[in-house]
ModelCIF file with pLDDT and N, C-alpha, C, O atoms, coordinates in Angstrom:
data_MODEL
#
_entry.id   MODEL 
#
_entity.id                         1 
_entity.type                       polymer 
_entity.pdbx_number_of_molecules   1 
#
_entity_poly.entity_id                      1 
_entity_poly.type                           'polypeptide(L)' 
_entity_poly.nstd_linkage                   no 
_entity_poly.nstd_monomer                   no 
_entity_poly.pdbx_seq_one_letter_code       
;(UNK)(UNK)(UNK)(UNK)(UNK)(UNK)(UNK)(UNK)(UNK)(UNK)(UNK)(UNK)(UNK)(UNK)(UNK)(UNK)
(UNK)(UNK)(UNK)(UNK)(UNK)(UNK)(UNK)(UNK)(UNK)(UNK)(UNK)(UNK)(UNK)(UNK)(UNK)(UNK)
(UNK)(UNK)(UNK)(UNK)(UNK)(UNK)(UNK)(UNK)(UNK)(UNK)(UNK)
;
_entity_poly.pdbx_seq_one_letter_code_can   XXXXXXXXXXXXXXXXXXXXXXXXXXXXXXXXXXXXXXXXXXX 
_entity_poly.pdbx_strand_id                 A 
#
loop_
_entity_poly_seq.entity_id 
_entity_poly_seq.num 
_entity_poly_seq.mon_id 
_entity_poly_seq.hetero 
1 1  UNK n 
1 2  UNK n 
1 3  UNK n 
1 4  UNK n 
1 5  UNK n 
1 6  UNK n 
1 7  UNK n 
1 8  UNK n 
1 9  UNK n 
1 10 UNK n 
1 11 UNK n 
1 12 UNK n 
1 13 UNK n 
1 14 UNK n 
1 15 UNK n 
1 16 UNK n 
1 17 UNK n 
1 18 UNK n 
1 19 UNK n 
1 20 UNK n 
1 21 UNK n 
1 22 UNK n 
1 23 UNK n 
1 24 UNK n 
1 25 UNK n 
1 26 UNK n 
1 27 UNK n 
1 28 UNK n 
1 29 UNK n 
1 30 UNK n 
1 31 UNK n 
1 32 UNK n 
1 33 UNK n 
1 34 UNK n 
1 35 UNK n 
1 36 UNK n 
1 37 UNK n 
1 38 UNK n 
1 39 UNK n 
1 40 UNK n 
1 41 UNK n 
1 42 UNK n 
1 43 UNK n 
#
_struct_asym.id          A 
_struct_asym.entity_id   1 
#
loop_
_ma_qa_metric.id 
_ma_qa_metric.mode 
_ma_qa_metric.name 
_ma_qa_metric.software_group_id 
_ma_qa_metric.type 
1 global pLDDT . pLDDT 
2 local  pLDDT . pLDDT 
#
_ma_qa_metric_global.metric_id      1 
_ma_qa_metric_global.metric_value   94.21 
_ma_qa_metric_global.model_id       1 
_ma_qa_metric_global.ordinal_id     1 
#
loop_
_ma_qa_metric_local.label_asym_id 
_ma_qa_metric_local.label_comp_id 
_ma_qa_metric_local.label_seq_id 
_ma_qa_metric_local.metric_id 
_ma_qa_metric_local.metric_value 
_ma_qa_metric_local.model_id 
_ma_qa_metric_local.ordinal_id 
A UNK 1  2 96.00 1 1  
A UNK 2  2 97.00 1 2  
A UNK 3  2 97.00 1 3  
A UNK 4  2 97.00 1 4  
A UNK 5  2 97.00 1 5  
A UNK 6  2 96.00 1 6  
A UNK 7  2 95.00 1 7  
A UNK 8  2 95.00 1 8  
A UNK 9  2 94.00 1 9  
A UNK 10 2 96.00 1 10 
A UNK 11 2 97.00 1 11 
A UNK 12 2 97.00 1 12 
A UNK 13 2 97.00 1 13 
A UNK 14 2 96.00 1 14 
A UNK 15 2 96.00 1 15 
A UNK 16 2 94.00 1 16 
A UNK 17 2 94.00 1 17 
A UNK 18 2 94.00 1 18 
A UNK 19 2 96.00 1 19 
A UNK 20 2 96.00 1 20 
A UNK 21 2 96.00 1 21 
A UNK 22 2 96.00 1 22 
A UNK 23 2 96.00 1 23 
A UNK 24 2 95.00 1 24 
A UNK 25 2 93.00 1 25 
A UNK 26 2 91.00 1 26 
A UNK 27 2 91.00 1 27 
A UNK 28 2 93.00 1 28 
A UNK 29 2 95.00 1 29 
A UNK 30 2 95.00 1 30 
A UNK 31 2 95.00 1 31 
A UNK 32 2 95.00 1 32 
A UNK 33 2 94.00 1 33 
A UNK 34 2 93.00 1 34 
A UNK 35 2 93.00 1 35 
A UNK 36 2 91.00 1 36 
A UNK 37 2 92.00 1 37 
A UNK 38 2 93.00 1 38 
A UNK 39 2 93.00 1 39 
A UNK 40 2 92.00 1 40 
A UNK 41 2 92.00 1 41 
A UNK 42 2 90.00 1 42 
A UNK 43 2 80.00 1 43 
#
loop_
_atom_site.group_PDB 
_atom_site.id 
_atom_site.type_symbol 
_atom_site.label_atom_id 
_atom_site.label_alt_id 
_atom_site.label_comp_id 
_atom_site.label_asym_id 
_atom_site.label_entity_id 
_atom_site.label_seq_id 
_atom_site.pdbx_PDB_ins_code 
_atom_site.Cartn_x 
_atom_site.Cartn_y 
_atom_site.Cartn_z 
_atom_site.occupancy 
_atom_site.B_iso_or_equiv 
_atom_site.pdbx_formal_charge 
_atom_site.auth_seq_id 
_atom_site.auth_comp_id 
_atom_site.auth_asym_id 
_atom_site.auth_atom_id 
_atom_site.pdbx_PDB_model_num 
ATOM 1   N N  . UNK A 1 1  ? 108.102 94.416  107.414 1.00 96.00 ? 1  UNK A N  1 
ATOM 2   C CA . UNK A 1 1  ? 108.433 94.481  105.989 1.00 96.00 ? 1  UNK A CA 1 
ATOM 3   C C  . UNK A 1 1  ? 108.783 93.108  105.426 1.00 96.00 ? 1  UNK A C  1 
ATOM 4   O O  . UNK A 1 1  ? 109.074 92.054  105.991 1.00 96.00 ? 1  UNK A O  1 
ATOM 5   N N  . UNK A 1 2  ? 108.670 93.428  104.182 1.00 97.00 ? 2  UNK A N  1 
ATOM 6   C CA . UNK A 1 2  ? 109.663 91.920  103.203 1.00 97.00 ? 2  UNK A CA 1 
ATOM 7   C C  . UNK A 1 2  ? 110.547 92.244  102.741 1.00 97.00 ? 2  UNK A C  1 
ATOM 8   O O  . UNK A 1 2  ? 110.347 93.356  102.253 1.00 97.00 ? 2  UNK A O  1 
ATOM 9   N N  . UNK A 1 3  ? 111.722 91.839  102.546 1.00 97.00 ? 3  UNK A N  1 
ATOM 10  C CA . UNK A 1 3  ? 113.013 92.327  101.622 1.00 97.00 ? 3  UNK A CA 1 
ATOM 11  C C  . UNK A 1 3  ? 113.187 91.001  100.875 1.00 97.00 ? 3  UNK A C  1 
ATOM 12  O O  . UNK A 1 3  ? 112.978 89.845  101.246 1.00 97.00 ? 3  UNK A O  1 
ATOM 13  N N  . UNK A 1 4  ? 113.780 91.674  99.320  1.00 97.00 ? 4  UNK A N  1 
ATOM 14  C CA . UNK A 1 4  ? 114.101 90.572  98.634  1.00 97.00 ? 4  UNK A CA 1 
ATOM 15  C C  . UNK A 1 4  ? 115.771 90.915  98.321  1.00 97.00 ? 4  UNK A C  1 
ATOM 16  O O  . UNK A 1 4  ? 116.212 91.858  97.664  1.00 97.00 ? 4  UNK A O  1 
ATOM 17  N N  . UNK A 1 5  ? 116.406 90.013  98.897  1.00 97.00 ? 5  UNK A N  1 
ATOM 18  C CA . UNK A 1 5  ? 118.015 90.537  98.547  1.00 97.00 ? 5  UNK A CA 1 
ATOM 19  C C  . UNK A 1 5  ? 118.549 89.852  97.035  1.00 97.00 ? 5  UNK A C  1 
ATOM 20  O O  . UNK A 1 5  ? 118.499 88.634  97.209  1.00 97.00 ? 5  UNK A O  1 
ATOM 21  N N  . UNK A 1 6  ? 119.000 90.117  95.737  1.00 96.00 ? 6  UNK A N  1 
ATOM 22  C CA . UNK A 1 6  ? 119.119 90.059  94.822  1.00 96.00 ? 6  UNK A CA 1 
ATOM 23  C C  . UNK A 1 6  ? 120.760 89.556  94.846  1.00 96.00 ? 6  UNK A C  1 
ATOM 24  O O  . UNK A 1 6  ? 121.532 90.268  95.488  1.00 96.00 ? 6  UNK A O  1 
ATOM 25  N N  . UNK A 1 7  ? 121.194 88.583  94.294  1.00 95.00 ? 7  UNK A N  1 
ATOM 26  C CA . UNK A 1 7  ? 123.119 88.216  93.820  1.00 95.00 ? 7  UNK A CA 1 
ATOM 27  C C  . UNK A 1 7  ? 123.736 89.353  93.766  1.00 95.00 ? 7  UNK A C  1 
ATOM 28  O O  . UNK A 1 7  ? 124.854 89.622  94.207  1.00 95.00 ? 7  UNK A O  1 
ATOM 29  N N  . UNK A 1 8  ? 122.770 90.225  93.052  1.00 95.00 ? 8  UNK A N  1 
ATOM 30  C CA . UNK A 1 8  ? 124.052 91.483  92.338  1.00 95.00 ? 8  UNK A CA 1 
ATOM 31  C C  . UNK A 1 8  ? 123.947 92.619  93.137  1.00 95.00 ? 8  UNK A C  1 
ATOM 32  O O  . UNK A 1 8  ? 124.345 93.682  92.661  1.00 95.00 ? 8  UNK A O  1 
ATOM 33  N N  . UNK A 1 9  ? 123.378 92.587  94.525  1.00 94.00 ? 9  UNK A N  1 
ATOM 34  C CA . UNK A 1 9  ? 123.346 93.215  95.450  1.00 94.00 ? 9  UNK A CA 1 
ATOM 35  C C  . UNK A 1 9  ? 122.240 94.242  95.753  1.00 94.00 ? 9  UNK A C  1 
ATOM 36  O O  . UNK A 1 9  ? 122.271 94.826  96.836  1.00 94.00 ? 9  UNK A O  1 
ATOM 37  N N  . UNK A 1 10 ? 121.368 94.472  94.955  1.00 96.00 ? 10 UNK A N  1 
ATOM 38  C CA . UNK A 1 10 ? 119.888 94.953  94.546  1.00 96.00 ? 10 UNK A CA 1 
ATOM 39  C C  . UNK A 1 10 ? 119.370 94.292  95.985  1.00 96.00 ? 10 UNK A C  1 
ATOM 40  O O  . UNK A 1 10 ? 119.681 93.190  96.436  1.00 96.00 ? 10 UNK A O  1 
ATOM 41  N N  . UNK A 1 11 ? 118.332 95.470  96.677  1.00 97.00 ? 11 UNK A N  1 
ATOM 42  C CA . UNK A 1 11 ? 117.885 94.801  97.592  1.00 97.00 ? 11 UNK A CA 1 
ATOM 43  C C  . UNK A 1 11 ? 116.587 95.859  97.543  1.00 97.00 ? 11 UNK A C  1 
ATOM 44  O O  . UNK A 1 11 ? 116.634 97.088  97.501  1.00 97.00 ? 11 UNK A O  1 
ATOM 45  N N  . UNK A 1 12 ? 115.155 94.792  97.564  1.00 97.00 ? 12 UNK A N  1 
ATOM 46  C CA . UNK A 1 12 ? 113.822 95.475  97.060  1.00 97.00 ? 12 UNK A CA 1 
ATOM 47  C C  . UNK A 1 12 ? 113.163 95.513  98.506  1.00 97.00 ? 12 UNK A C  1 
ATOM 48  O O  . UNK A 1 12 ? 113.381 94.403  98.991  1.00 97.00 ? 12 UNK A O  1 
ATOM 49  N N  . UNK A 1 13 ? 112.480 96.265  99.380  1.00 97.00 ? 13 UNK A N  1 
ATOM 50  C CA . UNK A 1 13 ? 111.555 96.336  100.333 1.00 97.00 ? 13 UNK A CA 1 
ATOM 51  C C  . UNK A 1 13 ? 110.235 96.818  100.225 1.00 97.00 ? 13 UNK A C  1 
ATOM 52  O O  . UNK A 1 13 ? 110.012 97.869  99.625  1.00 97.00 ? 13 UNK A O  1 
ATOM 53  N N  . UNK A 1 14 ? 109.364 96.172  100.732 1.00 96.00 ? 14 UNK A N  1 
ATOM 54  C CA . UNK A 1 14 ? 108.506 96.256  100.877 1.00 96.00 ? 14 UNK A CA 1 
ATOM 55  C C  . UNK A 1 14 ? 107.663 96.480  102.242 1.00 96.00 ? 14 UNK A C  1 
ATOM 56  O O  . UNK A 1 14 ? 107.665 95.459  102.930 1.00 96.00 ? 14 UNK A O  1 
ATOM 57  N N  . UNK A 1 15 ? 107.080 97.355  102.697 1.00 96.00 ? 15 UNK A N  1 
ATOM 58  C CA . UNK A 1 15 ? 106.627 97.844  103.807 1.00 96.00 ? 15 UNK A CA 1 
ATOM 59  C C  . UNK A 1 15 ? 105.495 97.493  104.495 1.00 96.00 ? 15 UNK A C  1 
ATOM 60  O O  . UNK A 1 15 ? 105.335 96.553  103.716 1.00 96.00 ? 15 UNK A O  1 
ATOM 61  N N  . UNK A 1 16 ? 104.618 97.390  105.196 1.00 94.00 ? 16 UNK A N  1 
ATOM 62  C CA . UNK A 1 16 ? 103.318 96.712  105.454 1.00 94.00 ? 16 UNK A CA 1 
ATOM 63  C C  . UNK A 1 16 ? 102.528 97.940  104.929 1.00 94.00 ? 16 UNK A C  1 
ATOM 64  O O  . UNK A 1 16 ? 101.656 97.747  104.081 1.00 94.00 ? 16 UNK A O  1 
ATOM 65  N N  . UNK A 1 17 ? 102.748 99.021  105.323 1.00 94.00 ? 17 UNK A N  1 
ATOM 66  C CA . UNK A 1 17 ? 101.679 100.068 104.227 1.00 94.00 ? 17 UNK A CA 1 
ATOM 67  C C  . UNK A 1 17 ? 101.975 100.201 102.722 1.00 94.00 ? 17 UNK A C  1 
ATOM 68  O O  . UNK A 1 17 ? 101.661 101.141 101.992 1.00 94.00 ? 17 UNK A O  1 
ATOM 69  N N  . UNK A 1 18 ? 102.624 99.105  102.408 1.00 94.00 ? 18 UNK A N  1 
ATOM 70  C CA . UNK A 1 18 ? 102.563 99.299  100.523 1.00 94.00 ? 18 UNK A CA 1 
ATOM 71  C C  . UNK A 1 18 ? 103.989 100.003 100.112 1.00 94.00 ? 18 UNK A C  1 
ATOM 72  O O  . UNK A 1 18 ? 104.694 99.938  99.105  1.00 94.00 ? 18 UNK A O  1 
ATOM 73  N N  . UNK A 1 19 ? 104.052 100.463 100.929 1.00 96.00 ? 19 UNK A N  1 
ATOM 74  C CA . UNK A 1 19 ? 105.714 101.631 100.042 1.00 96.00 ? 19 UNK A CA 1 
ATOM 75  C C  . UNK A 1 19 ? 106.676 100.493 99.859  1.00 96.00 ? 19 UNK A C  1 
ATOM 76  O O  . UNK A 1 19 ? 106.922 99.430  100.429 1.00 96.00 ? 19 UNK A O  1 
ATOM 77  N N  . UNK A 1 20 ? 107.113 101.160 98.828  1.00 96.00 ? 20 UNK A N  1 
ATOM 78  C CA . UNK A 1 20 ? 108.184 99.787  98.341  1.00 96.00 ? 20 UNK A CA 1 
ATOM 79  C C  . UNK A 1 20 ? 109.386 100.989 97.946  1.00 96.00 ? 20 UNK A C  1 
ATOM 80  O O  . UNK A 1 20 ? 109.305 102.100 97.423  1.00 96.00 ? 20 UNK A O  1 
ATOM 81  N N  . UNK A 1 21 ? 110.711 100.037 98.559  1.00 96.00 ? 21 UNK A N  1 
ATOM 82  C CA . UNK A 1 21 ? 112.090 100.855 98.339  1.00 96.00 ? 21 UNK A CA 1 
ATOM 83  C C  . UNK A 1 21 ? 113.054 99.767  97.755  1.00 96.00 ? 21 UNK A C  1 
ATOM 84  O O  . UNK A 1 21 ? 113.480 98.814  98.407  1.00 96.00 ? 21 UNK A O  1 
ATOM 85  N N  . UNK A 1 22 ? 113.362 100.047 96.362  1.00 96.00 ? 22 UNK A N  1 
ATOM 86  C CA . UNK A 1 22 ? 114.440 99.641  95.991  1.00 96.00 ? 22 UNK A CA 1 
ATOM 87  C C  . UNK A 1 22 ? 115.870 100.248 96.088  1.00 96.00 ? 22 UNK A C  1 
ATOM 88  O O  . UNK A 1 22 ? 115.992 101.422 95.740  1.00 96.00 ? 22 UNK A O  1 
ATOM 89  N N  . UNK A 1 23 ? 117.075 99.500  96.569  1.00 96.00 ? 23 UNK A N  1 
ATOM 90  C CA . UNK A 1 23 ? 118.308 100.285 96.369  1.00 96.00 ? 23 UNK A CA 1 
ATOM 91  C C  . UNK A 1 23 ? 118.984 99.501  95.785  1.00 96.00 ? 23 UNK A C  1 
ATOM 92  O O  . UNK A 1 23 ? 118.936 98.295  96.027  1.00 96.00 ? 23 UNK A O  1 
ATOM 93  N N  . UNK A 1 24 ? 119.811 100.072 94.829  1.00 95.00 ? 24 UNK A N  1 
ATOM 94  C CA . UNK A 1 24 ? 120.403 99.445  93.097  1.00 95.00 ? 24 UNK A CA 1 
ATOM 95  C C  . UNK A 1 24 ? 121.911 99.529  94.303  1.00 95.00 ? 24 UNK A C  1 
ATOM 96  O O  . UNK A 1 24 ? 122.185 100.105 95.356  1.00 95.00 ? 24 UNK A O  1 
ATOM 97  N N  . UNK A 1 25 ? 122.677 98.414  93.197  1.00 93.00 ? 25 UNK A N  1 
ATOM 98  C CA . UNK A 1 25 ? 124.341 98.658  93.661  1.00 93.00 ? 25 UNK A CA 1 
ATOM 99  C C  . UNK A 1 25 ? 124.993 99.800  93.142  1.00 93.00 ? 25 UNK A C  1 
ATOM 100 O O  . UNK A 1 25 ? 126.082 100.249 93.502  1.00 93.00 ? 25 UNK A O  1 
ATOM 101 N N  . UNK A 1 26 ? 124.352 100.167 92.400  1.00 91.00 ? 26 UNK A N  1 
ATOM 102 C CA . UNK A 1 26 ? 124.593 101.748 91.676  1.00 91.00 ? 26 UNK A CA 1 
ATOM 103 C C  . UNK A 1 26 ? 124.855 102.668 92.830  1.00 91.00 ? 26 UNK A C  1 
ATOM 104 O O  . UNK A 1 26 ? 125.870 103.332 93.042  1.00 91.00 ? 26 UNK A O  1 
ATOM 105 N N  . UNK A 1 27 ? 123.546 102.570 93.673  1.00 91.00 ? 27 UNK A N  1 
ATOM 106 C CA . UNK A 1 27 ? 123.998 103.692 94.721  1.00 91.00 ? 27 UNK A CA 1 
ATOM 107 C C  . UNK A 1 27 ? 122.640 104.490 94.807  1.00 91.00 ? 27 UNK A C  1 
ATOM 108 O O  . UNK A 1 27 ? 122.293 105.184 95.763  1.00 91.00 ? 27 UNK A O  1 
ATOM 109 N N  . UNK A 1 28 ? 121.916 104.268 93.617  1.00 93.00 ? 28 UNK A N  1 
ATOM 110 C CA . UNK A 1 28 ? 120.432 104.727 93.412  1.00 93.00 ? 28 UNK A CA 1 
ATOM 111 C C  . UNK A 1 28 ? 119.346 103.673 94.069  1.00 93.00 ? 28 UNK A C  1 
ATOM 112 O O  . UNK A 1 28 ? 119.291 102.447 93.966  1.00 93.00 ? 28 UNK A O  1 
ATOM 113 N N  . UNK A 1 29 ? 118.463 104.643 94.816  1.00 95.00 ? 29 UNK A N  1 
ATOM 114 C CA . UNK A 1 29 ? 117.595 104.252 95.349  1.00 95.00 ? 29 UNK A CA 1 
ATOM 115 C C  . UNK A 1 29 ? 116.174 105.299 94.542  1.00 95.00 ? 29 UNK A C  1 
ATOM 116 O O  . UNK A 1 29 ? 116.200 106.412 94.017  1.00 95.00 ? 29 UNK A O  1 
ATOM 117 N N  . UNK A 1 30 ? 114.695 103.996 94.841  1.00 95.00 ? 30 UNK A N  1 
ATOM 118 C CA . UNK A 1 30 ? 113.868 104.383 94.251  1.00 95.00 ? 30 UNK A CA 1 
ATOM 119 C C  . UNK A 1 30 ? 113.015 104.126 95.264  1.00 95.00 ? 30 UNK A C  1 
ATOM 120 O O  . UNK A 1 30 ? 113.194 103.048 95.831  1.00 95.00 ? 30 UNK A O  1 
ATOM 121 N N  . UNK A 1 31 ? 111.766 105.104 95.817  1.00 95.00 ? 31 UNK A N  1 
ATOM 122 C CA . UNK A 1 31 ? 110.853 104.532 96.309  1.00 95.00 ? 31 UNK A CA 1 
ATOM 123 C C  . UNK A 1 31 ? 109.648 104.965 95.914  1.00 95.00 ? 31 UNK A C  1 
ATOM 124 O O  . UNK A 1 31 ? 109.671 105.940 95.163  1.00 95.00 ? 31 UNK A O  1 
ATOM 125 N N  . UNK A 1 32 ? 108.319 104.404 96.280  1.00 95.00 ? 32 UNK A N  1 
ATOM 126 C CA . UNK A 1 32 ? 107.327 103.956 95.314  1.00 95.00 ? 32 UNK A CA 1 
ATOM 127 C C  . UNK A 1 32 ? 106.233 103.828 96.737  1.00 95.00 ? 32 UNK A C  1 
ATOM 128 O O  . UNK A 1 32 ? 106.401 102.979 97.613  1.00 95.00 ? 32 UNK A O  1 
ATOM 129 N N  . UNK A 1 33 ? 104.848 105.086 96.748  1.00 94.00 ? 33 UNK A N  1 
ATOM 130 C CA . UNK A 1 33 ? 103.837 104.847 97.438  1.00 94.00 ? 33 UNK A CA 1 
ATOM 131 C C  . UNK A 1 33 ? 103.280 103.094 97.180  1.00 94.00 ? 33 UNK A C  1 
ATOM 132 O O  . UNK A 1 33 ? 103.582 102.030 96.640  1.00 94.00 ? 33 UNK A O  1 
ATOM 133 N N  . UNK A 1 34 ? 102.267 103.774 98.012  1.00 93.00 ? 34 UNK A N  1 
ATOM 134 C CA . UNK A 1 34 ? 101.223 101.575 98.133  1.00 93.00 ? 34 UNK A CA 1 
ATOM 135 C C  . UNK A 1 34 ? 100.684 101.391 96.913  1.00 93.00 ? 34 UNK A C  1 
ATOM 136 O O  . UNK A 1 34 ? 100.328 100.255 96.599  1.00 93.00 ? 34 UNK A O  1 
ATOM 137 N N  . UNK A 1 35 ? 100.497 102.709 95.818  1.00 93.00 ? 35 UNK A N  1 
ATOM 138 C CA . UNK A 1 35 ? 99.898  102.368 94.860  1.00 93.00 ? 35 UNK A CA 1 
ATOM 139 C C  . UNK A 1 35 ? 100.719 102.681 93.404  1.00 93.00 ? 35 UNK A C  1 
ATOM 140 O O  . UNK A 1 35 ? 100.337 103.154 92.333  1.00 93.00 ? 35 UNK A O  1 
ATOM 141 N N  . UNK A 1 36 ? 101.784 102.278 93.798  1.00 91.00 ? 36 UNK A N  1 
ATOM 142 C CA . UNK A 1 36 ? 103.322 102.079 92.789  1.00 91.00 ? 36 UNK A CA 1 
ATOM 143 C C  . UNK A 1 36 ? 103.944 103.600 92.131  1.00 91.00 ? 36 UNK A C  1 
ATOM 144 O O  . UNK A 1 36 ? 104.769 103.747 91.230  1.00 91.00 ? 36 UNK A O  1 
ATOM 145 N N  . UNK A 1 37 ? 103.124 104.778 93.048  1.00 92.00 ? 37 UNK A N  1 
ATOM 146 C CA . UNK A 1 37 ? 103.807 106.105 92.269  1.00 92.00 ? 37 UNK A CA 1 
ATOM 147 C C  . UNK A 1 37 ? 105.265 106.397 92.953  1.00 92.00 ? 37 UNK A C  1 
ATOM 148 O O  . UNK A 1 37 ? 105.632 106.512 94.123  1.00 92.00 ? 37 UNK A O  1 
ATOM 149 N N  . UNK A 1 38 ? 105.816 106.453 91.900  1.00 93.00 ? 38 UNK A N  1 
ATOM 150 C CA . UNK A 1 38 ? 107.181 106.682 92.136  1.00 93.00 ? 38 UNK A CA 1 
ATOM 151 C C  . UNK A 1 38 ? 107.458 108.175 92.901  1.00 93.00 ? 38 UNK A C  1 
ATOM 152 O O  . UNK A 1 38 ? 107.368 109.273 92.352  1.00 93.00 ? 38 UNK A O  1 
ATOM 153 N N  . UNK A 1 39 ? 107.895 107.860 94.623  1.00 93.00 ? 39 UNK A N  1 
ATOM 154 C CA . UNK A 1 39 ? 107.755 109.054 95.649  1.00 93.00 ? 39 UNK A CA 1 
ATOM 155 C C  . UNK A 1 39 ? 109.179 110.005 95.386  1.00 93.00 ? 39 UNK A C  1 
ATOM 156 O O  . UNK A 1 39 ? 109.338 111.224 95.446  1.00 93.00 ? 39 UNK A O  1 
ATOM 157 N N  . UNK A 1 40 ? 110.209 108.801 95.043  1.00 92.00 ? 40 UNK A N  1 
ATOM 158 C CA . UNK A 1 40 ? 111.353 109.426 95.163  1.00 92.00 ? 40 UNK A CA 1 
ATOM 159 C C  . UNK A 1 40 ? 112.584 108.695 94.164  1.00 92.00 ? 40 UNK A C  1 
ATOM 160 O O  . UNK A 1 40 ? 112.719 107.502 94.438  1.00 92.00 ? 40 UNK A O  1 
ATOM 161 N N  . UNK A 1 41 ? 113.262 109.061 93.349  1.00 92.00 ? 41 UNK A N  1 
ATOM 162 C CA . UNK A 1 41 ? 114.018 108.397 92.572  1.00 92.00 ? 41 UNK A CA 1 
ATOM 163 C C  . UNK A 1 41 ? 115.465 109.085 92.448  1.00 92.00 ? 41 UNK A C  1 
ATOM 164 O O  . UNK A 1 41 ? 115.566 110.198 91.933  1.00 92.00 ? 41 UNK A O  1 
ATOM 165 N N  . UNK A 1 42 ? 116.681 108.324 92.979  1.00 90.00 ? 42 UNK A N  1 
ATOM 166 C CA . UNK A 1 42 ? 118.179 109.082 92.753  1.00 90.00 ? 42 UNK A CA 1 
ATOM 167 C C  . UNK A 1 42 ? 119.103 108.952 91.832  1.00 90.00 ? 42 UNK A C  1 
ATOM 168 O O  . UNK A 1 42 ? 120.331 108.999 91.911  1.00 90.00 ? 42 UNK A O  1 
ATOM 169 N N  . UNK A 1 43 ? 118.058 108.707 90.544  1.00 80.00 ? 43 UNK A N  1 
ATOM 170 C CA . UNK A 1 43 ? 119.095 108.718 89.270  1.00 80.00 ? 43 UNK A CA 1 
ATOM 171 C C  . UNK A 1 43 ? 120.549 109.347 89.177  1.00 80.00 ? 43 UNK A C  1 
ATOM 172 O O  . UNK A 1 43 ? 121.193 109.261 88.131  1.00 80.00 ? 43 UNK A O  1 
#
């Protein structure tokens, strides 16, 4: 994977098959197939 760790504690991943997982300092996490559809979101 790649991770991008963010100041405000936001940390974005990226997977070698495309899925990408963001988790907010909120506590919400979002993740997102290889072709950016949003799989799962914890508003």
């Amino acid at each position: 994977f790649k991770r991008r760790e963010y100041p405000d504690g936001t940390v974005k991943t990226v997977y070698m098959n495309g899925q990408q997982e963001t988790k907010y300092v909120s506590g919400r996490v979002r993740v997102k197939d290889k072709d950016g559809n949003i799989i799962m979101d914890t508003k």
